[in-house]
Protein backbone atom coordinates (compact mmCIF):
# COMPACT_ATOMS: atom_id res chain seq x y z
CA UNK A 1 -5.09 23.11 56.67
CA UNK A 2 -7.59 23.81 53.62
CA UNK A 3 -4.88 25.12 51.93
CA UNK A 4 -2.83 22.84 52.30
CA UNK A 5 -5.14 20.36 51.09
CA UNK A 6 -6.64 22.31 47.98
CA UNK A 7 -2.67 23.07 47.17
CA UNK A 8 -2.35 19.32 47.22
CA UNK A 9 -5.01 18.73 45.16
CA UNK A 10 -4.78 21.20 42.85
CA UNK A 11 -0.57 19.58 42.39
CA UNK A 12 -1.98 16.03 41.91
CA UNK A 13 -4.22 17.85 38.97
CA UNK A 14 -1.25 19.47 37.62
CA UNK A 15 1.10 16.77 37.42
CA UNK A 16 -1.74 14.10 36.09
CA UNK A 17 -2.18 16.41 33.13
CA UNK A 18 1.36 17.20 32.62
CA UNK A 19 1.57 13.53 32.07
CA UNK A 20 -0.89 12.84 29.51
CA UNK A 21 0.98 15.36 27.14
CA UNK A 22 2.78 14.01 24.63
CA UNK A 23 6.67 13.75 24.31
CA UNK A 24 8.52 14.47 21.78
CA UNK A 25 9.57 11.20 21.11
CA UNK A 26 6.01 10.59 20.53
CA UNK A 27 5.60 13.69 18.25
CA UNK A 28 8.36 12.33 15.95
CA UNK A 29 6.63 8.88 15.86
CA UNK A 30 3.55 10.50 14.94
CA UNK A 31 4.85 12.68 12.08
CA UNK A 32 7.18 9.40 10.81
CA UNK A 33 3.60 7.63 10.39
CA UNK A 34 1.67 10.59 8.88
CA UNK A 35 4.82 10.69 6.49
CA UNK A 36 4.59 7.18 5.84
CA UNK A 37 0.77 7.29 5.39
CA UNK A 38 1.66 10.62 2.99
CA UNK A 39 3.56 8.54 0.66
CA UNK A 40 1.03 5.48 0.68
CA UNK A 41 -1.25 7.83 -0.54
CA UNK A 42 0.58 9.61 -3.34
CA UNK A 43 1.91 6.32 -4.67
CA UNK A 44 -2.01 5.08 -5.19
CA UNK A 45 -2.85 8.29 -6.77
CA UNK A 46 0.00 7.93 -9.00
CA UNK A 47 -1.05 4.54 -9.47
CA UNK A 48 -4.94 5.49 -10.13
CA UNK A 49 -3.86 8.29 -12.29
CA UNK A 50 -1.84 5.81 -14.89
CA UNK A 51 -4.78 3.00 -15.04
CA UNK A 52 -6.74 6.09 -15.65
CA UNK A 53 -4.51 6.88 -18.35
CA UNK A 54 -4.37 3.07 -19.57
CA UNK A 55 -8.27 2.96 -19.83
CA UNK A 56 -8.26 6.35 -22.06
CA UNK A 57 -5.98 4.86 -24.67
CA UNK A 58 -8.08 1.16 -24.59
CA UNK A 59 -10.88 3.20 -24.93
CA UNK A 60 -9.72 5.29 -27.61
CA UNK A 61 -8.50 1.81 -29.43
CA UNK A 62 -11.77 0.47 -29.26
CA UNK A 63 -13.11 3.35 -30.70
CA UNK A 64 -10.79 3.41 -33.88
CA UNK A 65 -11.92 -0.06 -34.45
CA UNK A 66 -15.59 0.19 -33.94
CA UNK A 67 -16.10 1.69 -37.29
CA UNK A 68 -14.69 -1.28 -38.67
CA UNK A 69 -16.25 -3.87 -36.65
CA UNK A 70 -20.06 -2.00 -38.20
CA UNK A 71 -18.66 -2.56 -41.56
CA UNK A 72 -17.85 -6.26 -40.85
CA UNK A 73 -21.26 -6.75 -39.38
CA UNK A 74 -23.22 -5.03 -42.37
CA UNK A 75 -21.60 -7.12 -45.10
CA UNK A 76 -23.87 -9.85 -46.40
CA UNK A 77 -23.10 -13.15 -44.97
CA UNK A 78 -20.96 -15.14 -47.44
CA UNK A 79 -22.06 -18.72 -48.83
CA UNK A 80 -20.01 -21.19 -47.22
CA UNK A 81 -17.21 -23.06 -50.22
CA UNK A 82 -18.03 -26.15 -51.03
């Protein structure tokens, strides 16, 4: 009878763990999402790495001007015409 009962008990373990394992149905769901979630995240790094790329070439504009905008500014102010 203690068998029978620690048998029973040890089944009811058995087949409560056997159900919280996952399917494969869920697998594939899972690995759709983390696909999903992949390409989310390439597509901002792609889109980080061209602003990136965009704020180089402003900055390098600025710079190119610069030297001209200290020439401008060191000139002696002209008499207003009239």
């Amino acid at each position: 009878m203690r068998i029978t009962k620690y048998l029973t008990g040890a089944a009811m373990v058995a087949a409560l763990s056997l159900g919280a394992c996952a399917t494969r149905g869920d697998i594939e769901a899972i690995n759709s999402r983390l696909d999903s979630i992949d390409a989310q995240v390439q597509s901002a790094a792609q889109n980080a790495q061209a602003a990136n790329q965009n704020s180089q070439r402003a900055n390098q504009r600025l710079d190119a001007i610069e030297g001209r905008v200290q020439a401008l500014e060191s000139q002696p102010a002209r008499r207003p015409r009239g």
